[in-house]
C-alpha atoms as a PDB file:
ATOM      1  CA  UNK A   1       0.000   0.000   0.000  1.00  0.00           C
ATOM      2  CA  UNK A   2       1.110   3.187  -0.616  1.00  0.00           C
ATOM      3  CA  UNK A   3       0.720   6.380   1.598  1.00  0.00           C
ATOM      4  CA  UNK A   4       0.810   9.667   0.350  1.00  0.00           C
ATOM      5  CA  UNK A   5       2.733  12.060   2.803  1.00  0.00           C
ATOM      6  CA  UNK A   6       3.443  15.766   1.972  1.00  0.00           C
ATOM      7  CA  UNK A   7       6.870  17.039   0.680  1.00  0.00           C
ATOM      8  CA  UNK A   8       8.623  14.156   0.931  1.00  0.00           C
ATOM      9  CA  UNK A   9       8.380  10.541  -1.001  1.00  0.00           C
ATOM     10  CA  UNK A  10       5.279   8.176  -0.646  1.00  0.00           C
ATOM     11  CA  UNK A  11       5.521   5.573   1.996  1.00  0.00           C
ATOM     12  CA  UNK A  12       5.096   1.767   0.633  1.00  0.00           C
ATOM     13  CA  UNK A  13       3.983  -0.083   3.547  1.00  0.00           C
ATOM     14  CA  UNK A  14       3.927  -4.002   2.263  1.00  0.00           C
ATOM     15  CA  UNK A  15       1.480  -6.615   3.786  1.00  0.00           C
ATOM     16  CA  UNK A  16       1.153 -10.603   2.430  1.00  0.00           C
ATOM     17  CA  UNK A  17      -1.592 -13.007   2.942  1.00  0.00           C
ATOM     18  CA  UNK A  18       1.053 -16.445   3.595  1.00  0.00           C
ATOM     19  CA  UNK A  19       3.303 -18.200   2.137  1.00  0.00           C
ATOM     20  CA  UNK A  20       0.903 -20.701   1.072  1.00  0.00           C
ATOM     21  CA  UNK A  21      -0.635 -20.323  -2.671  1.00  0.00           C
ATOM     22  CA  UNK A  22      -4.049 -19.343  -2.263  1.00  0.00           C
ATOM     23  CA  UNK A  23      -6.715 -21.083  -3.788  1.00  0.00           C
ATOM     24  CA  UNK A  24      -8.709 -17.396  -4.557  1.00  0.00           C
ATOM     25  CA  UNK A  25      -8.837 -15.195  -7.638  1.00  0.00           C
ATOM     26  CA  UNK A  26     -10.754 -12.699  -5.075  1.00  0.00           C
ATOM     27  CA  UNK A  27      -7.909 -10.113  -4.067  1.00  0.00           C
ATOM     28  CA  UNK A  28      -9.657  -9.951  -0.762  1.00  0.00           C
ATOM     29  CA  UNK A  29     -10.386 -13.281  -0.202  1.00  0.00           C
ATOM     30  CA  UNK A  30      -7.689 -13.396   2.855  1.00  0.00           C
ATOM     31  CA  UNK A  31      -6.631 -10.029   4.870  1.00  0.00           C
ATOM     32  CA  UNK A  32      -3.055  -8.640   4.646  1.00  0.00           C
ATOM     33  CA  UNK A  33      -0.279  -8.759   7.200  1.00  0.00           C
ATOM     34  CA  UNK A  34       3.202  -7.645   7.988  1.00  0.00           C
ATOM     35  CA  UNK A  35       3.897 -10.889   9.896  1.00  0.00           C
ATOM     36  CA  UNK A  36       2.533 -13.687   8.576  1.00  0.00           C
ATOM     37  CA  UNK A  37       3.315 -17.512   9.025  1.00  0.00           C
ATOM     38  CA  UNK A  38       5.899 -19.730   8.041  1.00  0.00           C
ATOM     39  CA  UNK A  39       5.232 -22.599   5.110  1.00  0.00           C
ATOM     40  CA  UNK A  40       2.758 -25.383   6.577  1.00  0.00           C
ATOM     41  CA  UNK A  41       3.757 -27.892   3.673  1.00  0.00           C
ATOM     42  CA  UNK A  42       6.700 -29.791   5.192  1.00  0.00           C
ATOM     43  CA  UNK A  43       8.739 -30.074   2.036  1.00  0.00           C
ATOM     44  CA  UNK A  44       8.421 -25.975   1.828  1.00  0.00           C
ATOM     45  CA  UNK A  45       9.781 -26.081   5.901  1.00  0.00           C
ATOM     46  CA  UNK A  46      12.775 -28.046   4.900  1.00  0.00           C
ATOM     47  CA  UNK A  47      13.786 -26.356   1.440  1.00  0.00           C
ATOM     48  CA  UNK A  48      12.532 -22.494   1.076  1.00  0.00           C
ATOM     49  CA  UNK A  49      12.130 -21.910   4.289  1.00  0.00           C
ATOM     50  CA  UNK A  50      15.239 -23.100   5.334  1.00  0.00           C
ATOM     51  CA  UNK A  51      17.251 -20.622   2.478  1.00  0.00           C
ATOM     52  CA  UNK A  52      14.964 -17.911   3.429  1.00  0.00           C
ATOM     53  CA  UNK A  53      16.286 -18.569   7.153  1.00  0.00           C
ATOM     54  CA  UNK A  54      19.555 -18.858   5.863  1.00  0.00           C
ATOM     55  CA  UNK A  55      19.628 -15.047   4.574  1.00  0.00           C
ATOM     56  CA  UNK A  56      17.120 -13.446   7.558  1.00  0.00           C
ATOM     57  CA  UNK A  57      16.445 -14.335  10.408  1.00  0.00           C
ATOM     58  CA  UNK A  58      12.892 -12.458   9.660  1.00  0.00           C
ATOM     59  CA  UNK A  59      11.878 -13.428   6.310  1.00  0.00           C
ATOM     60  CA  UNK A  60       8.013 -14.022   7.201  1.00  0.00           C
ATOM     61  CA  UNK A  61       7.760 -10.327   9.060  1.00  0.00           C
ATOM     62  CA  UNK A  62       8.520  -6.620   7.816  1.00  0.00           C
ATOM     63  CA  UNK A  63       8.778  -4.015  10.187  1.00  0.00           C
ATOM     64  CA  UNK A  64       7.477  -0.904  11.406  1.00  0.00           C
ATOM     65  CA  UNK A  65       9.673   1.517  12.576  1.00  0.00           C
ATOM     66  CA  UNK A  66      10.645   3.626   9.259  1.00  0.00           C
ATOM     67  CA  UNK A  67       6.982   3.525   8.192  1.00  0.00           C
ATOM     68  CA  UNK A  68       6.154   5.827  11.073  1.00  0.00           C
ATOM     69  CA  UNK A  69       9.110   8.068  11.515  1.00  0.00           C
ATOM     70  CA  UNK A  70       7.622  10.382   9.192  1.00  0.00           C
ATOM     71  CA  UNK A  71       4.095  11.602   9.385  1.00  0.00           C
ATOM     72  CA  UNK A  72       1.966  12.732   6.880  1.00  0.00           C
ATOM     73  CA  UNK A  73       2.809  15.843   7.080  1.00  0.00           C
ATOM     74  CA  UNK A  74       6.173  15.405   5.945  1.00  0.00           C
ATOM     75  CA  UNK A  75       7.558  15.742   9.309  1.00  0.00           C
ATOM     76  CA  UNK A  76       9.812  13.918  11.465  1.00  0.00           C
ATOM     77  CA  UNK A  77       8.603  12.037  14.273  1.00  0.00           C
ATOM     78  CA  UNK A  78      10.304  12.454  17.103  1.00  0.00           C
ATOM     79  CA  UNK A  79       9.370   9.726  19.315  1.00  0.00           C
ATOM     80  CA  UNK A  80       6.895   7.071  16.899  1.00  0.00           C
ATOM     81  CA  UNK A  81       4.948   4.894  17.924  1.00  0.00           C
ATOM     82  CA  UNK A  82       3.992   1.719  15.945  1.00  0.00           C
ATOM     83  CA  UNK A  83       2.356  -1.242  16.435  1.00  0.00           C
ATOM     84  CA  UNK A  84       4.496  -4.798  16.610  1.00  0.00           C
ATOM     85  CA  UNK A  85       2.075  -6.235  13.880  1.00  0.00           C
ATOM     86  CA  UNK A  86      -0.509  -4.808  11.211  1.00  0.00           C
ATOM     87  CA  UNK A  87      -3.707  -6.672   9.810  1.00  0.00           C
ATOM     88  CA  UNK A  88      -5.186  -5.178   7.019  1.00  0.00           C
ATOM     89  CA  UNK A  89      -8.741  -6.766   6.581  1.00  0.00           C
ATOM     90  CA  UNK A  90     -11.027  -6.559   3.922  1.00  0.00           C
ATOM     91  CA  UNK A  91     -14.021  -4.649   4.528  1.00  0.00           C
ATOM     92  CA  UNK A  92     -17.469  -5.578   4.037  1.00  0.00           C
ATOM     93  CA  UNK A  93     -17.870  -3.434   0.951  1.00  0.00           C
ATOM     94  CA  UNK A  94     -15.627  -5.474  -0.619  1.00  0.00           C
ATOM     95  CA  UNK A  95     -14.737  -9.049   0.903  1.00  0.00           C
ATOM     96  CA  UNK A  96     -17.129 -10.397  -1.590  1.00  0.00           C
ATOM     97  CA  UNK A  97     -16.866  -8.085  -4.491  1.00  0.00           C
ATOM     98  CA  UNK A  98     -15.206 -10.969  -7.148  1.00  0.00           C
ATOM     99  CA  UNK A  99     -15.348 -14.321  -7.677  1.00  0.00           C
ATOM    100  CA  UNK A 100     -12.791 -17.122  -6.152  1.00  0.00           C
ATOM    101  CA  UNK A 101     -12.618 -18.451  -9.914  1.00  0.00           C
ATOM    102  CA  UNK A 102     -10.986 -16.933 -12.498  1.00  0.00           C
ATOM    103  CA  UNK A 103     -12.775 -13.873 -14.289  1.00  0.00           C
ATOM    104  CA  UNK A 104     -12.645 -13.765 -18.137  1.00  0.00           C
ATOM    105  CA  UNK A 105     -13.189 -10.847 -20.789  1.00  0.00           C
ATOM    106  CA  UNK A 106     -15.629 -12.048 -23.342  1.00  0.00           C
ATOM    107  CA  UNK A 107     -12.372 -12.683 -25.885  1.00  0.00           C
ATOM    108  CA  UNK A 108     -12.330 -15.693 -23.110  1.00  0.00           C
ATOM    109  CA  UNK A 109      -8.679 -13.574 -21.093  1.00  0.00           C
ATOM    110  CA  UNK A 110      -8.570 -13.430 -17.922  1.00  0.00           C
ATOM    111  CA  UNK A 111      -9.189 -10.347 -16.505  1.00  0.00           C
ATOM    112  CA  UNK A 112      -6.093  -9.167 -14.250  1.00  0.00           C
ATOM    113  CA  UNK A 113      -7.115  -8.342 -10.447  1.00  0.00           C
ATOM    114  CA  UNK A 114      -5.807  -4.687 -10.909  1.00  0.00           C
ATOM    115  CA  UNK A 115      -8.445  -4.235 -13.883  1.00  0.00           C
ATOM    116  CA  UNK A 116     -10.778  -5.948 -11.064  1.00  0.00           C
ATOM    117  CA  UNK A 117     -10.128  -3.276  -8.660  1.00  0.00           C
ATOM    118  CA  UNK A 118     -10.680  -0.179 -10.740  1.00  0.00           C
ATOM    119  CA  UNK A 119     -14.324  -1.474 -10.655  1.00  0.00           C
ATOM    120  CA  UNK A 120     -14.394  -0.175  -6.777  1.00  0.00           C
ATOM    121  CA  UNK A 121     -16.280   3.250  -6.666  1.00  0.00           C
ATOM    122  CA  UNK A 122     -14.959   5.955  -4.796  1.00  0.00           C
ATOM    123  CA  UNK A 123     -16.579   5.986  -1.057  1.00  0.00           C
ATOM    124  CA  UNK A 124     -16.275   2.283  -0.975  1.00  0.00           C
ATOM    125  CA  UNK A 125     -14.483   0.937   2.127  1.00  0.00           C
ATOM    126  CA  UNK A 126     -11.107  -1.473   1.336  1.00  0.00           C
ATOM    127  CA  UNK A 127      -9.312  -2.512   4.533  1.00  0.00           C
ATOM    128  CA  UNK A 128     -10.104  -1.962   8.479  1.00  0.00           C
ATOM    129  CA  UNK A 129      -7.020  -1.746   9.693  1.00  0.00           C
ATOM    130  CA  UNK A 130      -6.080  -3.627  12.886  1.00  0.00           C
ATOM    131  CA  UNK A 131      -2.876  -3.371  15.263  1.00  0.00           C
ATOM    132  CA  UNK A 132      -1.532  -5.146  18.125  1.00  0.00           C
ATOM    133  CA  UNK A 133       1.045  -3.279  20.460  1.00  0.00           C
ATOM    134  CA  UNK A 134       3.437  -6.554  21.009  1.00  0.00           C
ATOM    135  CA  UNK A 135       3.704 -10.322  20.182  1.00  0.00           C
ATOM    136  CA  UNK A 136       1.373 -12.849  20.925  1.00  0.00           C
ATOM    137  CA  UNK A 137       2.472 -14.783  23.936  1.00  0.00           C
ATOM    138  CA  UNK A 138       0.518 -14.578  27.136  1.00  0.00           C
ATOM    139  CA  UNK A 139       3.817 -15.515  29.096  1.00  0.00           C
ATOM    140  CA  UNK A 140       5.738 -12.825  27.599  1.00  0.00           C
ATOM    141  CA  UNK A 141       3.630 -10.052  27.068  1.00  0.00           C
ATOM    142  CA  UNK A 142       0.558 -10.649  28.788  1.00  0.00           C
ATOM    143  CA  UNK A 143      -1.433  -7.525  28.019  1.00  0.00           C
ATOM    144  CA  UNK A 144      -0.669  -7.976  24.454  1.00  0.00           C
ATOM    145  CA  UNK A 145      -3.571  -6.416  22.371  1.00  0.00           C
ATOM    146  CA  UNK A 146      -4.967  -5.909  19.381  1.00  0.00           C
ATOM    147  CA  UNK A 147      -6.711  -2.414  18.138  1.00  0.00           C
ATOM    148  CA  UNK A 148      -9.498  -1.344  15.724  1.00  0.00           C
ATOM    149  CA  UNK A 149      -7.644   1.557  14.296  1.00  0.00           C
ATOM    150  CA  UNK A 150      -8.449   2.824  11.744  1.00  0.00           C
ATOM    151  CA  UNK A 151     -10.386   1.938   8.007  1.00  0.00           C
ATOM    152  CA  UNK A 152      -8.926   2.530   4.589  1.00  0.00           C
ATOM    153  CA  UNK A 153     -11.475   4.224   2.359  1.00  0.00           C
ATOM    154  CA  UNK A 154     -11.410   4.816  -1.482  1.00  0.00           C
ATOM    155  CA  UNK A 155     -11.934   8.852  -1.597  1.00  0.00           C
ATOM    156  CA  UNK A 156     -11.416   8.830  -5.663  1.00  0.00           C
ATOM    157  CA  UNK A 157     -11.548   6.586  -8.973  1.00  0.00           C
ATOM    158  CA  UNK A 158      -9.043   3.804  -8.874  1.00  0.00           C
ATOM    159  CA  UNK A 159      -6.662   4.030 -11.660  1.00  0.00           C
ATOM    160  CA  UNK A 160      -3.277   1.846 -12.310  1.00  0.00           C
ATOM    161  CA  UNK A 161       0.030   3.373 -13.337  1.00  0.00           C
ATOM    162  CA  UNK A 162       2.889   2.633 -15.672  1.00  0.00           C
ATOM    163  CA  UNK A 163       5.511   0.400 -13.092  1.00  0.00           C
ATOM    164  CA  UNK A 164       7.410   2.708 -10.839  1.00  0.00           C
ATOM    165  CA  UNK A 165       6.030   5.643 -10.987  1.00  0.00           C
END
């Protein structure tokens, strides 16, 4: 996701739904986090995983930190405060919006989900966005918690754009 912040470059904040291959041609068939699990398969455990492991010790989790030093105002924050993990979930308004098969064009294409999402009219709710302040572990960090805080809404037409721009 992208976040606009003023004077200074957008913010890409990036979220995944697992490791796993999903079964889904619905986009928001499964909500988005910045932590998610490792591989269930056990094959995947003992070969990607394992490589992945063997270049970070945090391959399944990105972090925080630099996505809130700045606000949106351009401005430098001088003490931020971020959550330990992110879940961006998809909203009602749009959960159910397309199909779990694959969507063709009537020249029998399929239809790519970015073409899918410019469908979404403005006012439409994506994401609620949900926090939690440190791990899960009730030994640990036993007032660990998770937040409603706050819901991503489309305010304008959804277009796409040529790749890195």
């Amino acid at each position: 996701m992208k976040f606009p912040r003023d004077g200074i470059e957008s913010v890409n904040q990036l979220a995944n739904t697992s490791f796993e291959p999903s079964t889904s041609f619905n986009f928001f068939a499964r909500e988005f986090k910045n932590r998610i699990d490792f591989f269930q398969d056990p094959c995947a455990k003992q070969t990607i995983e394992r490589h992945f492991l063997d270049q970070n010790p945090t391959p399944q989790s990105l972090g925080l930190a630099q996505f809130s030093s700045v606000g949106v105002n351009g401005k430098n924050v001088k003490k931020p405060n971020f959550p330990f993990q992110i879940r961006f979930v998809p909203h009602a308004d749009v959960a159910t919006l397309f199909s779990d098969i694959k969507e063709l064009d009537e020249d029998d294409k399929e239809v790519p989900w970015y073409t899918q999402l410019k469908r979404i009219e403005s006012g439409k709710y994506l994401f609620e966005v949900w926090a939690r302040d440190s791990p899960v572990d009730a030994k640990k960090y036993p007032n660990s918690a998770e937040l409603h805080i706050a819901n991503i809404k489309v305010t304008s037409e959804l277009i796409t754009s040529t790749f890195g721009d």
